[in-house]
C-alpha atoms as a PDB file:
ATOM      1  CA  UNK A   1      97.376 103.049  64.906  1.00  0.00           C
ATOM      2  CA  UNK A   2     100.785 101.735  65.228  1.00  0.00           C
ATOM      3  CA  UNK A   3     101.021 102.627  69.476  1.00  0.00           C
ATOM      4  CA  UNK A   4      97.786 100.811  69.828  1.00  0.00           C
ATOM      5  CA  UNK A   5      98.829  98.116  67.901  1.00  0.00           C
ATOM      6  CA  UNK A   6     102.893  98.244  69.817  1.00  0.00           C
ATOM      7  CA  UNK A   7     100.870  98.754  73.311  1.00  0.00           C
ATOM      8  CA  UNK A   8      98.222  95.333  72.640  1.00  0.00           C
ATOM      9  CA  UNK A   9     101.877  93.878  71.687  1.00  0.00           C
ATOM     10  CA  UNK A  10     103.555  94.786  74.813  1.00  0.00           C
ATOM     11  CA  UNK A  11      99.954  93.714  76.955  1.00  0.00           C
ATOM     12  CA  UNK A  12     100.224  90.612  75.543  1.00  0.00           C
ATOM     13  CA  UNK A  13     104.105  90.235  76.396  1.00  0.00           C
ATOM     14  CA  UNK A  14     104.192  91.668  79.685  1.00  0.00           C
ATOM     15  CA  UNK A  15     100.923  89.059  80.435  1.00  0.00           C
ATOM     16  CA  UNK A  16     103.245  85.636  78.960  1.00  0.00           C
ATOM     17  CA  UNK A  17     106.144  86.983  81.051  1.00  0.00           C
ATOM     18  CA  UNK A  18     104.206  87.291  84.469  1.00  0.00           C
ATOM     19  CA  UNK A  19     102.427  84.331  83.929  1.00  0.00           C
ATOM     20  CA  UNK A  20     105.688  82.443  83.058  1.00  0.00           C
ATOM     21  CA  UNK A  21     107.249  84.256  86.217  1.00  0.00           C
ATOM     22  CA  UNK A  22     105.047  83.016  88.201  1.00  0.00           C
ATOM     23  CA  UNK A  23     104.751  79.587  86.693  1.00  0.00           C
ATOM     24  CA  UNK A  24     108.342  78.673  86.479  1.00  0.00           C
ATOM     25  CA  UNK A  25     108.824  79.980  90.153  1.00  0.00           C
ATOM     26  CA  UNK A  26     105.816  77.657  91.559  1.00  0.00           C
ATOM     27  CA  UNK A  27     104.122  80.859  93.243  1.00  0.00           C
ATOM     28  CA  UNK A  28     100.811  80.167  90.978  1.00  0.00           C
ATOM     29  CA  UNK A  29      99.664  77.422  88.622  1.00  0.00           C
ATOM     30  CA  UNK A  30      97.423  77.685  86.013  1.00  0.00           C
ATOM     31  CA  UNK A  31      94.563  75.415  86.790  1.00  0.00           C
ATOM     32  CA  UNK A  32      93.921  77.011  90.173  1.00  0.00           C
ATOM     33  CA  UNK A  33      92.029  79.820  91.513  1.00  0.00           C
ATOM     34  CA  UNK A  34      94.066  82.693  92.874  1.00  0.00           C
ATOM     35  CA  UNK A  35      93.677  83.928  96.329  1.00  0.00           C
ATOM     36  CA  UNK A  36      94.016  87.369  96.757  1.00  0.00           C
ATOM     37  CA  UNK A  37      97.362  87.967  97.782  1.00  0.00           C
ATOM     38  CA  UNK A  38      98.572  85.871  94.879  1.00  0.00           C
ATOM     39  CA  UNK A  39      95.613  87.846  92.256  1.00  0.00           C
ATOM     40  CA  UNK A  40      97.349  91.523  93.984  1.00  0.00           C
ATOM     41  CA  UNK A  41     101.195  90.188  93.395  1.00  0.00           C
ATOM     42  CA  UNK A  42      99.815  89.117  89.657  1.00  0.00           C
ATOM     43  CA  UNK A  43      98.570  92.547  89.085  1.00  0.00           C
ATOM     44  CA  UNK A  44     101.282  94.369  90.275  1.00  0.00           C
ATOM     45  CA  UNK A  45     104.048  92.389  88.529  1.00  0.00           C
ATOM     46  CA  UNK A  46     102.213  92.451  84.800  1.00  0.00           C
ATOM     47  CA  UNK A  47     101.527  96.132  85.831  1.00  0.00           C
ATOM     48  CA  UNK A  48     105.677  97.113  86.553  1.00  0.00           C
ATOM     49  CA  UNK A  49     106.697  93.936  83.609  1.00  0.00           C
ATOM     50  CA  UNK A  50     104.568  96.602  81.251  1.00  0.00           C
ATOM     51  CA  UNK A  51     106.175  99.976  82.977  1.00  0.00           C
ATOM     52  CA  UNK A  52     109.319  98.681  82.326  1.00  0.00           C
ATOM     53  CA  UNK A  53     108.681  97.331  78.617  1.00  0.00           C
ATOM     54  CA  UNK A  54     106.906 100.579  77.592  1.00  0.00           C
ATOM     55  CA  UNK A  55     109.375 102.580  79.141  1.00  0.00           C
ATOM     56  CA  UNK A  56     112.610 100.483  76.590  1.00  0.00           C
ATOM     57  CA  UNK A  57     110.053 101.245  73.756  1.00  0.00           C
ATOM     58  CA  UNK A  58     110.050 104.885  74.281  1.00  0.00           C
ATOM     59  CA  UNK A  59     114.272 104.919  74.974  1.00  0.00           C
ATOM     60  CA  UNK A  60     114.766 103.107  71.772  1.00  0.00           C
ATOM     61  CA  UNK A  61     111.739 105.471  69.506  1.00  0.00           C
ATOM     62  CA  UNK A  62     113.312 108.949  71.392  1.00  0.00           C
ATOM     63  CA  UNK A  63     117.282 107.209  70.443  1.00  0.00           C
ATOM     64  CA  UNK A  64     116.187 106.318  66.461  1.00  0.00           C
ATOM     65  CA  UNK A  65     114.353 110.113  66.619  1.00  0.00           C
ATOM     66  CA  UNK A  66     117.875 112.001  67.885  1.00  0.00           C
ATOM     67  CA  UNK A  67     120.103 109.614  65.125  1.00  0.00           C
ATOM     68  CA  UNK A  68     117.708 110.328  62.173  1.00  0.00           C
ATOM     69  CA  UNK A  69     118.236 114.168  63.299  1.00  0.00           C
ATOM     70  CA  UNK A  70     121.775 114.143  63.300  1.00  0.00           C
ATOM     71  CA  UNK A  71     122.088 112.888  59.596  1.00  0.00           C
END
């Protein structure tokens, strides 16, 4: 229960920072459609934004694992 609940967390984070990427750098605003180049470079920015947050999730669990060991 508690990855599910950390992955909808990181979803939900990775979505506000490509959205906010995109936003603050004027590729995309909110009230319009997307074309498709703009709808591919949305996907594939949340999709690496999430790589790269899951991947700090599973350094910091695996680091807090080895520490609790050594004691």
């Amino acid at each position: 229960m508690k990855k599910i609940i950390t992955g909808i967390i990181v979803g939900l984070i990775s979505l506000a920072i490509t959205f906010a990427t995109f936003e603050t750098f004027s590729w995309y605003h909110f009230g319009d459609i997307p074309t498709e180049v703009v709808l591919f470079r949305l996907i594939g920015f949340f999709i690496i934004v999430n790589i790269v947050l899951t991947g700090g999730i599973i350094i910091i669990r695996k680091s807090k694992k080895s520490d609790e060991k050594k004691f």
